[in-house]
PDB file of N, CA and C in Angstrom:
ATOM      1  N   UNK A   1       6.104  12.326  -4.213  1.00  0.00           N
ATOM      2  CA  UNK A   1       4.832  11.640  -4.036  1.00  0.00           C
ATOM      3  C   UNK A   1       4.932  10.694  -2.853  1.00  0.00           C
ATOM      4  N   UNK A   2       3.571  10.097  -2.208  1.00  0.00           N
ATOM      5  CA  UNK A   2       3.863   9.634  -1.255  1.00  0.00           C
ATOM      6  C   UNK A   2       3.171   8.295  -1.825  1.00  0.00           C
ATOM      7  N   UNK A   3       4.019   6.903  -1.027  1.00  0.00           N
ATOM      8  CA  UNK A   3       3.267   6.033  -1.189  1.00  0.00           C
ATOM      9  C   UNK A   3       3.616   4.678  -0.472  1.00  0.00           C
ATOM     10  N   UNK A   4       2.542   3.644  -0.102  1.00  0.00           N
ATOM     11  CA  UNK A   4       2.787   3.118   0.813  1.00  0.00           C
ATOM     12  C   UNK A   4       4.247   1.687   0.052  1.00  0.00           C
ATOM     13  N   UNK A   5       4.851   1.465   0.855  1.00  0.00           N
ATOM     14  CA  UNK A   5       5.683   0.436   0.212  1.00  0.00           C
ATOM     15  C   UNK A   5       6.192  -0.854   0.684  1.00  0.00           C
ATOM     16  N   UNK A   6       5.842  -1.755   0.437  1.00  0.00           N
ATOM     17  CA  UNK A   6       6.229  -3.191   0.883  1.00  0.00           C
ATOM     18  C   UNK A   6       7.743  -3.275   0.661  1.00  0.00           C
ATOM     19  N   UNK A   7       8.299  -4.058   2.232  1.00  0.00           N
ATOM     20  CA  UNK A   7       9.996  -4.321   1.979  1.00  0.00           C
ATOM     21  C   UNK A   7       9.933  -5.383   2.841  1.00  0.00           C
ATOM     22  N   UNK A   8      10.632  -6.433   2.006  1.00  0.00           N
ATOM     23  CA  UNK A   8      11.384  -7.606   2.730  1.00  0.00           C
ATOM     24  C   UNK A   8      12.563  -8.005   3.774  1.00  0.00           C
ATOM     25  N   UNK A   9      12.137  -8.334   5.037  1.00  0.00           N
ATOM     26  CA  UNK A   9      13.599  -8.339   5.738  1.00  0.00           C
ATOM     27  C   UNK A   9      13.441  -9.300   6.686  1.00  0.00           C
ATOM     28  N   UNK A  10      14.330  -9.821   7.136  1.00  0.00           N
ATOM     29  CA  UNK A  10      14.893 -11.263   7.275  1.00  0.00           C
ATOM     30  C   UNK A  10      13.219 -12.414   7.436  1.00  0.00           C
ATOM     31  N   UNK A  11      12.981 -12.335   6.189  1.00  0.00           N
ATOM     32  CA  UNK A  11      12.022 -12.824   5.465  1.00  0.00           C
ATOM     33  C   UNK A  11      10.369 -12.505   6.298  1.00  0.00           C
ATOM     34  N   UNK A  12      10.100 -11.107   6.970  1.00  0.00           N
ATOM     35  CA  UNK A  12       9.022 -10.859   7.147  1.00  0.00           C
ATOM     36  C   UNK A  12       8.865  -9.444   6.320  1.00  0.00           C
ATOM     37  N   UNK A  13       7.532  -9.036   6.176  1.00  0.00           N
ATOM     38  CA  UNK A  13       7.359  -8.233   5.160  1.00  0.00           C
ATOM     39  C   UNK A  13       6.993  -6.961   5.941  1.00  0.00           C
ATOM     40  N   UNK A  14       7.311  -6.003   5.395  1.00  0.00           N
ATOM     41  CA  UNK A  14       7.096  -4.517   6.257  1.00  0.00           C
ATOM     42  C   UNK A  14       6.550  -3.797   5.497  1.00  0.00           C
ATOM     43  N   UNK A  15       6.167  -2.976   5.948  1.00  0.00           N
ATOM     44  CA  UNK A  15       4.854  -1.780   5.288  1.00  0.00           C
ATOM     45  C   UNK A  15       5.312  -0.548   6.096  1.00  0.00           C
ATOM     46  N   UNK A  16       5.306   0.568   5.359  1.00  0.00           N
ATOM     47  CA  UNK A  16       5.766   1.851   5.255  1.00  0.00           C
ATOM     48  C   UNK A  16       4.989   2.791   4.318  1.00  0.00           C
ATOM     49  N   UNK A  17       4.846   4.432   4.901  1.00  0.00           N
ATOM     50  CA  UNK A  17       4.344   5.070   4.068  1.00  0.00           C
ATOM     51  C   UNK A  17       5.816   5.960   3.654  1.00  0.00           C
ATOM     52  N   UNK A  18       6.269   6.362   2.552  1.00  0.00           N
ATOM     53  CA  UNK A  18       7.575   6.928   1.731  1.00  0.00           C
ATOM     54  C   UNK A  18       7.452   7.699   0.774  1.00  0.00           C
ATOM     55  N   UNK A  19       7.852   8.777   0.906  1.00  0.00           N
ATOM     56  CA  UNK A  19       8.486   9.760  -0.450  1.00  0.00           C
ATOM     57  C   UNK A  19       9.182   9.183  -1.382  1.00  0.00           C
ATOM     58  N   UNK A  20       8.536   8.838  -2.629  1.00  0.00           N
ATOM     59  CA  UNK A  20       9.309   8.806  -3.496  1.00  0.00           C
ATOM     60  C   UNK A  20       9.824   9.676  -4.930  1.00  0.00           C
ATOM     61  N   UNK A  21      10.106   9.664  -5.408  1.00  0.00           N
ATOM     62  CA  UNK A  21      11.005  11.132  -6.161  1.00  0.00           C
ATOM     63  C   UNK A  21      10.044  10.146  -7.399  1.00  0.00           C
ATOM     64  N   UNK A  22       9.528  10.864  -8.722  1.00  0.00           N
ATOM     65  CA  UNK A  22       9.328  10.309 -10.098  1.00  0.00           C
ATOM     66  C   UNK A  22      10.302   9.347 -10.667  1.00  0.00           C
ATOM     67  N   UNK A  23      11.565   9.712 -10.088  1.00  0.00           N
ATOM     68  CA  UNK A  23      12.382   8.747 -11.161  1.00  0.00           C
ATOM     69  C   UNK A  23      13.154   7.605 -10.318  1.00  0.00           C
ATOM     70  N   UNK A  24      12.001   7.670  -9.095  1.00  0.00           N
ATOM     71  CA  UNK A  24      12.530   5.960  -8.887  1.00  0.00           C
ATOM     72  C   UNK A  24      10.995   5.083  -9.257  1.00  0.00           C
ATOM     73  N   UNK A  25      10.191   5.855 -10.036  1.00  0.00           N
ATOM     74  CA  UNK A  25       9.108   4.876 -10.260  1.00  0.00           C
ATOM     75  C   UNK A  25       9.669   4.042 -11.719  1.00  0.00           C
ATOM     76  N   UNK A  26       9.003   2.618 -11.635  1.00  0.00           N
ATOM     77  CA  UNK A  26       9.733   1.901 -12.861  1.00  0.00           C
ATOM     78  C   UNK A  26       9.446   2.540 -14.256  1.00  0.00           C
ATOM     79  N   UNK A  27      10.531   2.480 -15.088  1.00  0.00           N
ATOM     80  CA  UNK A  27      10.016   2.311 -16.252  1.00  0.00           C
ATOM     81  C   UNK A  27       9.060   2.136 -17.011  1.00  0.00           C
ATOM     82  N   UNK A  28       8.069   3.044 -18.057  1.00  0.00           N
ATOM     83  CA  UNK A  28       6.590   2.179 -18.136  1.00  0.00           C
ATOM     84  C   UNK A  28       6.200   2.982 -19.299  1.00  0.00           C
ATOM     85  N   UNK A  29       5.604   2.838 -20.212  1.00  0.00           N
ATOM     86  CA  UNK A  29       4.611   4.061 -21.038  1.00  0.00           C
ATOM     87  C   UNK A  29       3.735   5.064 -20.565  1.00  0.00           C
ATOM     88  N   UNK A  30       3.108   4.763 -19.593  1.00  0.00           N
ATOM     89  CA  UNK A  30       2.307   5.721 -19.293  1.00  0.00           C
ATOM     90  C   UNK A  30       2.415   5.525 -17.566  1.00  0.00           C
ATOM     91  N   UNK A  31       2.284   7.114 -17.321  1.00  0.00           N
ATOM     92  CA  UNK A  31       2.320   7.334 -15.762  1.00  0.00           C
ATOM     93  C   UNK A  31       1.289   8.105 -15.535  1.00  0.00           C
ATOM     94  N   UNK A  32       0.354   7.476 -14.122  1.00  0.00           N
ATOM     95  CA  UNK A  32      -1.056   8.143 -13.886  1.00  0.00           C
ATOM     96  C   UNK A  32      -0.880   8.745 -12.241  1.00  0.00           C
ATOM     97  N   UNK A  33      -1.722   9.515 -12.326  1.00  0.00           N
ATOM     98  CA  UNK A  33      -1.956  10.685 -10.936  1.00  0.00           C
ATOM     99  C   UNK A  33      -3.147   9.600 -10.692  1.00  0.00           C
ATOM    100  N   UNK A  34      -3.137   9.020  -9.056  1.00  0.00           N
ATOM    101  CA  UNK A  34      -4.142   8.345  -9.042  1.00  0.00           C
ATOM    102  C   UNK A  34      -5.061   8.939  -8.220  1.00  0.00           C
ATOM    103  N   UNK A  35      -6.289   9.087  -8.503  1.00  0.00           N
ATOM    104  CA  UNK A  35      -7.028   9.687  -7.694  1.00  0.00           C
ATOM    105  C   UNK A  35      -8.097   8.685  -6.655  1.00  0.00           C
ATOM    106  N   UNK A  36      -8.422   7.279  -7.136  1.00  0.00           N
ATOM    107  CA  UNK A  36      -8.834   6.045  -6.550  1.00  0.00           C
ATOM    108  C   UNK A  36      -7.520   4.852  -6.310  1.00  0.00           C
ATOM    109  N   UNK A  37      -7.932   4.226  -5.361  1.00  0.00           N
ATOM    110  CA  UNK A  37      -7.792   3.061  -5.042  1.00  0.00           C
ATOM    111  C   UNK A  37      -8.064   2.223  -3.907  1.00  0.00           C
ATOM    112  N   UNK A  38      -8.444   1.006  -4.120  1.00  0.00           N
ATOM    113  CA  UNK A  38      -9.128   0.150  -2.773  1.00  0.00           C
ATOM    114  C   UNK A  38      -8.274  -0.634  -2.028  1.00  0.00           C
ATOM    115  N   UNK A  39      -8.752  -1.091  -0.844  1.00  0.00           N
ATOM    116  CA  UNK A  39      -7.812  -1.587   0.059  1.00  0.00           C
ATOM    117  C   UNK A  39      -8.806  -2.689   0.262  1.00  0.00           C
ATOM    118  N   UNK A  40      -8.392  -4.211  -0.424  1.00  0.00           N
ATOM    119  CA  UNK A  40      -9.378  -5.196  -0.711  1.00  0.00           C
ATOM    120  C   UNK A  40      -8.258  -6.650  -0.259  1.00  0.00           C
ATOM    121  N   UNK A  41      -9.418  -7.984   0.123  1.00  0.00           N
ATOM    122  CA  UNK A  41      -8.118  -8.315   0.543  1.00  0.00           C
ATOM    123  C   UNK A  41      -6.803  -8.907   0.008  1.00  0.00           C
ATOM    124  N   UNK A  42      -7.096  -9.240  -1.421  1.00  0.00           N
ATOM    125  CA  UNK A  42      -5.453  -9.443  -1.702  1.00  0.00           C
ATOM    126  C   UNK A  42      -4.577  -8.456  -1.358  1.00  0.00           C
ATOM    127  N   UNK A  43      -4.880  -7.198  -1.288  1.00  0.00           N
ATOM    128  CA  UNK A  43      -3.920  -6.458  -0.469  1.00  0.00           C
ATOM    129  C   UNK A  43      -4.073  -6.688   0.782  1.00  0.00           C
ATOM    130  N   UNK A  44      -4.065  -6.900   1.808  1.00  0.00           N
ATOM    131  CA  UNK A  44      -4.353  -7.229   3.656  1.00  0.00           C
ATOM    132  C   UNK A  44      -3.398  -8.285   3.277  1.00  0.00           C
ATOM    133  N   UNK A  45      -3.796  -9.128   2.287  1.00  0.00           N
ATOM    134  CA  UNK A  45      -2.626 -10.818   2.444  1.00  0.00           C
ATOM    135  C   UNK A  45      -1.025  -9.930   2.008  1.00  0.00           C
ATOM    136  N   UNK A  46      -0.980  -9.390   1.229  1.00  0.00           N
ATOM    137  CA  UNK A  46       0.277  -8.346   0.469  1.00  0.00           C
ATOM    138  C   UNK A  46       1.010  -7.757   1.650  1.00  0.00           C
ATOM    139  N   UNK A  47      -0.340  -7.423   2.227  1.00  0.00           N
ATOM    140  CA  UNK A  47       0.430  -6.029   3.199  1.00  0.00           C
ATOM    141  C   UNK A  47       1.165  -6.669   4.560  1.00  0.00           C
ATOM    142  N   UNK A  48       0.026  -7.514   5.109  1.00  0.00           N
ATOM    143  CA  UNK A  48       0.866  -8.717   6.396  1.00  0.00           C
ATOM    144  C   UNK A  48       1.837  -9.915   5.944  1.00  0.00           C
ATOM    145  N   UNK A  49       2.043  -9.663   4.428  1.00  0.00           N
ATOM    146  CA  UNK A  49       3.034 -11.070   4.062  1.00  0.00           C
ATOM    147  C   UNK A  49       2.361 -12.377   4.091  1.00  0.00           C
ATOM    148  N   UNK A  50       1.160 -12.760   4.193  1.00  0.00           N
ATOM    149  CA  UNK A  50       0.347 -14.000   4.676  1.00  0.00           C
ATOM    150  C   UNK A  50       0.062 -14.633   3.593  1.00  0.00           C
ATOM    151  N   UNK A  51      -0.064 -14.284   2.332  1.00  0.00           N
ATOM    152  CA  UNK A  51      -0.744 -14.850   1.144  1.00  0.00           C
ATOM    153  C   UNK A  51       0.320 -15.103   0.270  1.00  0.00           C
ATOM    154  N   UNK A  52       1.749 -14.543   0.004  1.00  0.00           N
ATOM    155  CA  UNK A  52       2.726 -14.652  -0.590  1.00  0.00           C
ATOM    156  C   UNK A  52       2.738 -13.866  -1.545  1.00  0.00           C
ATOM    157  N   UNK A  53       1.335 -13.100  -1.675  1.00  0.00           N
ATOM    158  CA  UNK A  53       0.879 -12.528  -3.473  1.00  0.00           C
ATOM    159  C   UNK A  53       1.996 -11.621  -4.239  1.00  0.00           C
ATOM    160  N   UNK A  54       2.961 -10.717  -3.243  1.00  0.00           N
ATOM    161  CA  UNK A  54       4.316 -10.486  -3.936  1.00  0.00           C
ATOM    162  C   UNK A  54       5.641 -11.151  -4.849  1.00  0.00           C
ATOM    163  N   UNK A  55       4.955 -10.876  -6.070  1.00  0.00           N
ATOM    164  CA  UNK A  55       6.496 -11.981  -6.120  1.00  0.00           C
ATOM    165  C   UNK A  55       7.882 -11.049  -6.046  1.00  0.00           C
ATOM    166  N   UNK A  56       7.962 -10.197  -5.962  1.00  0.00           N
ATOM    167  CA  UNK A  56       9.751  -9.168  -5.980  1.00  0.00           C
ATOM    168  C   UNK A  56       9.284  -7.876  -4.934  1.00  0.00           C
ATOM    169  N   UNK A  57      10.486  -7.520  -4.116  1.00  0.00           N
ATOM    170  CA  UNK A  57      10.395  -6.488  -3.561  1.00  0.00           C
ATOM    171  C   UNK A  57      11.248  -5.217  -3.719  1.00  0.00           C
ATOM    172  N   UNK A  58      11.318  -4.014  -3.558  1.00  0.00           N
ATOM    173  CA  UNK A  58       9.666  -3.725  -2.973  1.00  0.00           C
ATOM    174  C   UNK A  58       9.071  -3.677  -3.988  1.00  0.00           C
ATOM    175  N   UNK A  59       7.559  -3.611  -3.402  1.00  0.00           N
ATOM    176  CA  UNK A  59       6.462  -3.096  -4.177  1.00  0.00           C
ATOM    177  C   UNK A  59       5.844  -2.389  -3.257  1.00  0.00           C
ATOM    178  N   UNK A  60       4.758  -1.827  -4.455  1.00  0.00           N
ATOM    179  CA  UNK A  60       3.705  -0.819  -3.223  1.00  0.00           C
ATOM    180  C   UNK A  60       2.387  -1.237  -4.130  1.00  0.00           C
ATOM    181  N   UNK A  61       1.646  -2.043  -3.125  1.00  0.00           N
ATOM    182  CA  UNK A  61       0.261  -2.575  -3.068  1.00  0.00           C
ATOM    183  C   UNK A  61      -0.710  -1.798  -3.873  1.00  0.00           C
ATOM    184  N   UNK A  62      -1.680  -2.175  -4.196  1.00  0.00           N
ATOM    185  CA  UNK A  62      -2.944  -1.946  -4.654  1.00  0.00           C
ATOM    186  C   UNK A  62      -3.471  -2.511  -5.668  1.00  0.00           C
ATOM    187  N   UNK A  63      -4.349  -3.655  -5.763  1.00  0.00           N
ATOM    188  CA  UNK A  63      -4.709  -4.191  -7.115  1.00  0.00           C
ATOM    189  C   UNK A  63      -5.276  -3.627  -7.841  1.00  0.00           C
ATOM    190  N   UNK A  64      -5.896  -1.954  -7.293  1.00  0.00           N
ATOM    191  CA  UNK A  64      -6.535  -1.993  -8.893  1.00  0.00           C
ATOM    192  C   UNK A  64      -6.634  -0.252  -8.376  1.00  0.00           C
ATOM    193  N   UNK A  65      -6.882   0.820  -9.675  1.00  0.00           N
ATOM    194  CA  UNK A  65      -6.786   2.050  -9.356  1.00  0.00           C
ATOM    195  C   UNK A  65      -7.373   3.047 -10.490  1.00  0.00           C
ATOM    196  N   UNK A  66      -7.781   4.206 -10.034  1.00  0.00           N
ATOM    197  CA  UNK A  66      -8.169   5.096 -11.287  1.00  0.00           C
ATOM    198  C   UNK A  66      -7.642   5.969 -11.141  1.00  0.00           C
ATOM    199  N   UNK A  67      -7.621   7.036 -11.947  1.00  0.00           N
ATOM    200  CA  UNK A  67      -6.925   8.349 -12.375  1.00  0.00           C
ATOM    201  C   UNK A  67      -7.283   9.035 -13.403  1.00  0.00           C
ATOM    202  N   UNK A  68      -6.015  10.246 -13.337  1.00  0.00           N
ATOM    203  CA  UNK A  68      -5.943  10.109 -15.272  1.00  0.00           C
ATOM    204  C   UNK A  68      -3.981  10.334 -15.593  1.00  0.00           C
ATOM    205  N   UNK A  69      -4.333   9.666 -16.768  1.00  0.00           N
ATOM    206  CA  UNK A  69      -3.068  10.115 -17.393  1.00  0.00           C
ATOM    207  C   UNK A  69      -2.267  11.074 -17.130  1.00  0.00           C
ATOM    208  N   UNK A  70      -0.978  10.961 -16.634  1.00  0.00           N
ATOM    209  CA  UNK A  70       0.268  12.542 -15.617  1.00  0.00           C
ATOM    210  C   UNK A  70       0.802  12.540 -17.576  1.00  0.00           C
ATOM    211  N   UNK A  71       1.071  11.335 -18.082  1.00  0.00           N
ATOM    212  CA  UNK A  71       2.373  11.394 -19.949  1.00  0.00           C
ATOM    213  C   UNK A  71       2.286   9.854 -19.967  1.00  0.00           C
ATOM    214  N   UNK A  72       2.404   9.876 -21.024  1.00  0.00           N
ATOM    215  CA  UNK A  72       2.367   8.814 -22.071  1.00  0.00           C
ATOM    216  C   UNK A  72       2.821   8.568 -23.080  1.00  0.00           C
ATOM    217  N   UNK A  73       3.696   7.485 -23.244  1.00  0.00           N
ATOM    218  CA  UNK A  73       4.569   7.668 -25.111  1.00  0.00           C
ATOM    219  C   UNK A  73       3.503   6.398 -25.525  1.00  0.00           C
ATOM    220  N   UNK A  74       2.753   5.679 -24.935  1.00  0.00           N
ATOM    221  CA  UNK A  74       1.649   5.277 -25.993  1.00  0.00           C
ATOM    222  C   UNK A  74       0.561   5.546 -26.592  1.00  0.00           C
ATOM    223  N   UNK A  75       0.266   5.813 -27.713  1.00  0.00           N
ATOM    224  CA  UNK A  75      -0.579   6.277 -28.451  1.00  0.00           C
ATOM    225  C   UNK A  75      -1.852   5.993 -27.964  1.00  0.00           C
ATOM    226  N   UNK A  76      -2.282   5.210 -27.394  1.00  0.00           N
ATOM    227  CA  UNK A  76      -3.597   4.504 -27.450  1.00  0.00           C
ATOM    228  C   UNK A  76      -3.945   5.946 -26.097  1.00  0.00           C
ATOM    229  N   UNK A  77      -3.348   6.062 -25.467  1.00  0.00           N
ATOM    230  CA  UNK A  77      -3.109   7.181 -24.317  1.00  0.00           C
ATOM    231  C   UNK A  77      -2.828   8.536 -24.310  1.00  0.00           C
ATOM    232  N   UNK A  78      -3.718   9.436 -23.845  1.00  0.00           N
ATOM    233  CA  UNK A  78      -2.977  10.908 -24.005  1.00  0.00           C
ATOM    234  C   UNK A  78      -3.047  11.481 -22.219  1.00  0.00           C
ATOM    235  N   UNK A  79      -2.310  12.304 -21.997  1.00  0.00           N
ATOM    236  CA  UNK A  79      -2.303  13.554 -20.538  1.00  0.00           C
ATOM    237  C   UNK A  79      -3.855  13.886 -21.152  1.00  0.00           C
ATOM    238  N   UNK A  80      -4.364  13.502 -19.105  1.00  0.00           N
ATOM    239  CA  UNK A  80      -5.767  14.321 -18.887  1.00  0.00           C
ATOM    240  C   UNK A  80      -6.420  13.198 -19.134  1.00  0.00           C
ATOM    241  N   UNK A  81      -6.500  12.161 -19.524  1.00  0.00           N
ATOM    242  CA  UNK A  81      -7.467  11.011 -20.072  1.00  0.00           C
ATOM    243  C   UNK A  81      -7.624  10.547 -18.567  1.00  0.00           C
ATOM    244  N   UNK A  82      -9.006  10.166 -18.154  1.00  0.00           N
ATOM    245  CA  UNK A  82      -9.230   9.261 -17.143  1.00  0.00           C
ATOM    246  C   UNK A  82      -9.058   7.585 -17.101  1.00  0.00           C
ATOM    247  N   UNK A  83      -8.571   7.014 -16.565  1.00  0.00           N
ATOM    248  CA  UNK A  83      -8.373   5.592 -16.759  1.00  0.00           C
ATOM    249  C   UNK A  83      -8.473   4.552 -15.870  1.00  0.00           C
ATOM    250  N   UNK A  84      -8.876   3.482 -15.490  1.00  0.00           N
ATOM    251  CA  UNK A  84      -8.749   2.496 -14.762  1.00  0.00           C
ATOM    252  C   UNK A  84      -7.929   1.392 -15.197  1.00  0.00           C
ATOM    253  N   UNK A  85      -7.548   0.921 -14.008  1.00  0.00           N
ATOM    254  CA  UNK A  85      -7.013  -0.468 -14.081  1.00  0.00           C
ATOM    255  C   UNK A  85      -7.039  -1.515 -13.055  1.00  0.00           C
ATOM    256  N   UNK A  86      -7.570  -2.653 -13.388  1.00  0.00           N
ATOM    257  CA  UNK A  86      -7.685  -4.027 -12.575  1.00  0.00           C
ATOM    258  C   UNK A  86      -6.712  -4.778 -13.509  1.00  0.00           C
ATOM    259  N   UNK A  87      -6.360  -5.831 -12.374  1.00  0.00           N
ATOM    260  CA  UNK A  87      -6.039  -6.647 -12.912  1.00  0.00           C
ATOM    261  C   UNK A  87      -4.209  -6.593 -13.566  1.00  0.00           C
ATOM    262  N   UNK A  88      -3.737  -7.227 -14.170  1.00  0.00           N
ATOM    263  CA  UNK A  88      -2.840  -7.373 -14.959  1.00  0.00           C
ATOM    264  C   UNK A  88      -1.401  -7.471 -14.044  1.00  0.00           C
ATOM    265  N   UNK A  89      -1.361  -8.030 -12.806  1.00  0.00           N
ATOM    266  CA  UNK A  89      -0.803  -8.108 -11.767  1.00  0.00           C
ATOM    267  C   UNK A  89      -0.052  -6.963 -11.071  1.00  0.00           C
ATOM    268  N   UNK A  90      -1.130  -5.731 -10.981  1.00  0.00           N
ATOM    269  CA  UNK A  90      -0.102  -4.658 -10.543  1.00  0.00           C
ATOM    270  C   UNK A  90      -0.972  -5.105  -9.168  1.00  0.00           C
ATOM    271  N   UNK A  91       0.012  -4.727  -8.164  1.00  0.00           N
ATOM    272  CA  UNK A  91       0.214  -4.729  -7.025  1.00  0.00           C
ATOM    273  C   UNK A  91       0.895  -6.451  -6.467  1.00  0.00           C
ATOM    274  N   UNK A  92       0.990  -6.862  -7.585  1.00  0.00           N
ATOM    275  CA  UNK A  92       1.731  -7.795  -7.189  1.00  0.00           C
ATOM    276  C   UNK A  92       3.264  -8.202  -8.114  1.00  0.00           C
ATOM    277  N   UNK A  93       3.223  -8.438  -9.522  1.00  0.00           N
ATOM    278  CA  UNK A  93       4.599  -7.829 -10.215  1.00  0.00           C
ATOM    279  C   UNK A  93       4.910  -6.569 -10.482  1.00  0.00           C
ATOM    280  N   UNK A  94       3.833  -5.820 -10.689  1.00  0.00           N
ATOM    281  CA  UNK A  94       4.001  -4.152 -10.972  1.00  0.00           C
ATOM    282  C   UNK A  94       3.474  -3.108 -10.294  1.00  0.00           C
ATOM    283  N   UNK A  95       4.615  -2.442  -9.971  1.00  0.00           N
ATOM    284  CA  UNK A  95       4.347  -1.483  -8.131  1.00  0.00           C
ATOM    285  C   UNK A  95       2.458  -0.932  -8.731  1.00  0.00           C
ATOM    286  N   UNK A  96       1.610  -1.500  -7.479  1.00  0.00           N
ATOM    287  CA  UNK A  96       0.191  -0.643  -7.691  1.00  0.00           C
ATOM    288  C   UNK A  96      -0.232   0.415  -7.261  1.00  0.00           C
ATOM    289  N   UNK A  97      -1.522   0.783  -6.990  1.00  0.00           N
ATOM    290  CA  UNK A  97      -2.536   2.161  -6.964  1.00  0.00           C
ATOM    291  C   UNK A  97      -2.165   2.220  -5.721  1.00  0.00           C
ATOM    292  N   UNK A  98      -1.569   2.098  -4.303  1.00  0.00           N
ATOM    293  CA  UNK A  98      -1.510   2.822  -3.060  1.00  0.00           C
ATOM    294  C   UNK A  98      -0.765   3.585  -3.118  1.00  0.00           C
ATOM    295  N   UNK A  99      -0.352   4.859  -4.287  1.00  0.00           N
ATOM    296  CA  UNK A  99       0.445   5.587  -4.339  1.00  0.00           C
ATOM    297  C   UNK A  99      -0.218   6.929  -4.877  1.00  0.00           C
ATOM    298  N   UNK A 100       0.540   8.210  -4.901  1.00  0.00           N
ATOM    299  CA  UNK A 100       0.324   9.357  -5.656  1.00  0.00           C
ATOM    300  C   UNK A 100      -0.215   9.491  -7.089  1.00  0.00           C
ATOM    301  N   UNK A 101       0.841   8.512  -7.531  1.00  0.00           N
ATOM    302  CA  UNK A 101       1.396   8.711  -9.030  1.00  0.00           C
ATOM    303  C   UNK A 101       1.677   7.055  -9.051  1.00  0.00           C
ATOM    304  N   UNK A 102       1.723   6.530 -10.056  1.00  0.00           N
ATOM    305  CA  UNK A 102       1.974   5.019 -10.827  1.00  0.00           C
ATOM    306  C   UNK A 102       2.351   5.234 -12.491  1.00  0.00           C
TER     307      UNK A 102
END
């Protein structure tokens, strides 16, 4: 999957688009195929390093995203379900929607 990714180095922030393999995405209950996401500006502050809004690197940006469900070991969730998400600090503690897959 491809996706864009924030990296820290000698304390300025870099932006990259990267292949990443499924099993370097974190740990999580449910993993979504994203088919939306916006480029709004807490991401612009994310992406130029200007706002600080990252707290750990890397990450890969996007505050908020839709899809549907790729698997899920939580119940509340099944494969094929459409879903959104704002909020809950992804794109800033938890890698966000500027990606393939999340």
């Amino acid at each position: 999957m491809q996706a864009l990714i924030l990296e820290q180095q000698d304390g300025k922030t870099l932006a990259s688009v990267q292949h990443l393999e499924e099993s370097q995405l974190p740990a999580g209950d449910v993993t979504v195929d994203v088919h939306w996401s916006s480029l709004n500006y807490k991401d612009a502050l994310a992406i130029t390093g200007k706002g600080k809004i990252i707290r750990h690197f890397p990450m890969i940006p996007g505050i908020d995203f839709a899809g549907t469900v790729h698997a899920s070991e939580d119940p509340r969730f099944h494969a094929g379900q459409e879903v959104l998400l704002t909020g809950w600090g992804v794109g800033e503690n938890h890698w966000g929607g500027l990606a393939e897959r999340v």
